[in-house]
C-alpha atoms as a PDB file:
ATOM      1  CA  UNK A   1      44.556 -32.499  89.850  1.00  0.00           C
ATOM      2  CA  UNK A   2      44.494 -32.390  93.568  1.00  0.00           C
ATOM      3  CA  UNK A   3      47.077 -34.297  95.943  1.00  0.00           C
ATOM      4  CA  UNK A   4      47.476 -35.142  99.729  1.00  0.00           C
ATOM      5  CA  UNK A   5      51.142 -36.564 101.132  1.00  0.00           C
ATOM      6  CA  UNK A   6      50.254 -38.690 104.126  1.00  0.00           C
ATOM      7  CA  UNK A   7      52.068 -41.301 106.744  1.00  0.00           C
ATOM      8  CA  UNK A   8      51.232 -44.947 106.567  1.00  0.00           C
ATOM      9  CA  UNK A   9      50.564 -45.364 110.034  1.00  0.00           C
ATOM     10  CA  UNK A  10      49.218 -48.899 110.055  1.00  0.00           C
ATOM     11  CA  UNK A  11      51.921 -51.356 111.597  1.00  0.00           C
ATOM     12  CA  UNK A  12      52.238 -53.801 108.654  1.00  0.00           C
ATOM     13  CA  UNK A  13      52.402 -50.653 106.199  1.00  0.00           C
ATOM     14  CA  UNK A  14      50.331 -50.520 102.859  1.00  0.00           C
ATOM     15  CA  UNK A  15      50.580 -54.715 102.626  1.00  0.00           C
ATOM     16  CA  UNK A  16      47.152 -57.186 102.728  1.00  0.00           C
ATOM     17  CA  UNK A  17      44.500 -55.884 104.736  1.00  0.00           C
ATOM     18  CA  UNK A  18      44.945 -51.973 104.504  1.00  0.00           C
ATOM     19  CA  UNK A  19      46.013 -51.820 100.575  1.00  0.00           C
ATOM     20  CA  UNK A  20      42.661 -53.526 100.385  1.00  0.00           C
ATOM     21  CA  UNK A  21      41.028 -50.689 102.290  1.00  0.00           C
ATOM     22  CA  UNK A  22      43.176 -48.317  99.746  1.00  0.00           C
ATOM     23  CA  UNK A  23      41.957 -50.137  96.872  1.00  0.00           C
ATOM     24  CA  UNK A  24      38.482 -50.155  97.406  1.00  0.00           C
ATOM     25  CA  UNK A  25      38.149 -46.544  98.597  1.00  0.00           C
ATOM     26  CA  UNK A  26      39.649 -45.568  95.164  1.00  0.00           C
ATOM     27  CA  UNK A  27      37.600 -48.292  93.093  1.00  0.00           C
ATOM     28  CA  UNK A  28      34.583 -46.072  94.218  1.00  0.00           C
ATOM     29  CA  UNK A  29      35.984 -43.082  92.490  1.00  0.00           C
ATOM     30  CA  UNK A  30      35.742 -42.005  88.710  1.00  0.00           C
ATOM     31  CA  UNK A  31      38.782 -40.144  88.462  1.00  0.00           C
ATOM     32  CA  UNK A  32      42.133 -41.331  87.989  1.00  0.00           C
ATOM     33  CA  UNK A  33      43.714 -42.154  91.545  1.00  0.00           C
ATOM     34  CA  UNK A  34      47.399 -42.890  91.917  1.00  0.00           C
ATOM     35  CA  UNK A  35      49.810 -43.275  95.042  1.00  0.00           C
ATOM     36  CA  UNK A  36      53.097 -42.416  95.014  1.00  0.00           C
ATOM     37  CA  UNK A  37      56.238 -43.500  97.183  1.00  0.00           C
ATOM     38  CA  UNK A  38      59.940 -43.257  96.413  1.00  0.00           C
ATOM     39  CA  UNK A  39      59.535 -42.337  92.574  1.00  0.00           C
ATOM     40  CA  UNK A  40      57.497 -44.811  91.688  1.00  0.00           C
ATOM     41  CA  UNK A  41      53.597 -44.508  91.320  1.00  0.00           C
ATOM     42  CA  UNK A  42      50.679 -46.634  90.604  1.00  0.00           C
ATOM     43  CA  UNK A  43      47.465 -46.627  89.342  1.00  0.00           C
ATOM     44  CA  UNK A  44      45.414 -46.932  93.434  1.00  0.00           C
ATOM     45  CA  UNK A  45      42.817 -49.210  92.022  1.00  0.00           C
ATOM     46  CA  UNK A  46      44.733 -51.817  91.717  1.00  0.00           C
ATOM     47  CA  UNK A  47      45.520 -54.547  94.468  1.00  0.00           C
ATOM     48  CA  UNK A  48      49.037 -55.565  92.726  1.00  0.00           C
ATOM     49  CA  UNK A  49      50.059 -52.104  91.775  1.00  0.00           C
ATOM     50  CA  UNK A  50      49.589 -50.913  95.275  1.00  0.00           C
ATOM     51  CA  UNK A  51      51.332 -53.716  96.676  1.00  0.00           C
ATOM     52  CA  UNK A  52      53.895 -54.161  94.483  1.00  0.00           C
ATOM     53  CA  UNK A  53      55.411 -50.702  96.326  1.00  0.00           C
ATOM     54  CA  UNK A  54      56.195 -52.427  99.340  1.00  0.00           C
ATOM     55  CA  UNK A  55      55.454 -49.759 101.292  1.00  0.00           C
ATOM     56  CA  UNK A  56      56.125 -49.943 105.240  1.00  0.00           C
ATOM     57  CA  UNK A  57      54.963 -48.381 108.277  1.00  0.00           C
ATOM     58  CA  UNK A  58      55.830 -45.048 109.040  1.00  0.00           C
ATOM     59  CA  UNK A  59      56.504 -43.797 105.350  1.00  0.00           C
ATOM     60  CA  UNK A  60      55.190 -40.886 103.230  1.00  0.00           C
ATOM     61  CA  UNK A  61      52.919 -41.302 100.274  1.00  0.00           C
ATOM     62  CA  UNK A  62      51.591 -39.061  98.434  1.00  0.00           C
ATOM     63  CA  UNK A  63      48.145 -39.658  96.651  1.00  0.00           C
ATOM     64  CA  UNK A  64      46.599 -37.780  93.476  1.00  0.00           C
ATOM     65  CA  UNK A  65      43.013 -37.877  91.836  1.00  0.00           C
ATOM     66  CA  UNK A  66      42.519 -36.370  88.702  1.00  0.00           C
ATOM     67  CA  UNK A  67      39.044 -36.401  86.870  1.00  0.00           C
ATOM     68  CA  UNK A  68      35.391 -35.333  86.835  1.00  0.00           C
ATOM     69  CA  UNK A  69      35.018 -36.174  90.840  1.00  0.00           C
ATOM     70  CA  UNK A  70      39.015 -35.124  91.896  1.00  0.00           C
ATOM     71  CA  UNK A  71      37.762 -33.023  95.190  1.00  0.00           C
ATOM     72  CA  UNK A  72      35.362 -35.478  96.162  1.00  0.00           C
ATOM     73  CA  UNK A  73      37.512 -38.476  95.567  1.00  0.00           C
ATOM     74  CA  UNK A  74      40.773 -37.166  97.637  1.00  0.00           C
ATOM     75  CA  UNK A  75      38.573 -35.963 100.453  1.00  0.00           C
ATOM     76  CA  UNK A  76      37.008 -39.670 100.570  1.00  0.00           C
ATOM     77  CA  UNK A  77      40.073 -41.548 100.851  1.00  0.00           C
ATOM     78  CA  UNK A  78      41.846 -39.839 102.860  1.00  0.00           C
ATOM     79  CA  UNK A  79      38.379 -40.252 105.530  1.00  0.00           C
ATOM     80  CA  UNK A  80      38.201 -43.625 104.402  1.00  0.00           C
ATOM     81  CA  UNK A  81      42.204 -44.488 105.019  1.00  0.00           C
ATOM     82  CA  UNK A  82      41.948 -42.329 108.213  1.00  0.00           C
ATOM     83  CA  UNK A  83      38.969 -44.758 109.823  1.00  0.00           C
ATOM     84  CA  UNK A  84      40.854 -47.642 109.483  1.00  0.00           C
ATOM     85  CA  UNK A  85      43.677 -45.919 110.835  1.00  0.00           C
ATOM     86  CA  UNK A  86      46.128 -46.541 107.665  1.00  0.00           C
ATOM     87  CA  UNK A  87      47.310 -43.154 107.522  1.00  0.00           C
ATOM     88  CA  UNK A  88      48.086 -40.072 109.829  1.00  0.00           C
END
């Protein structure tokens, strides 16, 4: 299993727009890919889960992949989440 606590950076937090960037960069990985934030985690390839956090600006996550493609997969979020500035 590898894992990565970031900062949601965006200014409307993990909500519309950048939990859709979240979702997607997950969708394109094999492994299982949750996100984590005050106790509670989801499975990351899902638009509802992810939202259903409420997560806002300025808060710590922490993601995990855990599967055939783990390294890759946490290495391309976070790149992906980092170009569209969601995280720091």
């Amino acid at each position: 299993m590898k894992e990565i606590t970031v900062t949601v950076v965006d200014p409307v937090g993990l909500h519309a727009r950048p939990a859709t960037i979240a979702v997607n960069a997950a969708s394109n990985c094999k492994s299982e890919v949750n996100v984590s934030y005050k106790g509670r985690s989801v499975n990351m390839k899902s638009i509802m889960g992810v939202m259903s956090l409420g997560i806002p600006t300025q808060s710590e996550i922490t993601i995990t992949c855990e599967g055939e493609d783990e390294e890759a997969a946490i290495v391309a979020i976070e790149e992906k989440l980092r170009q569209f500035k969601v995280i720091a």
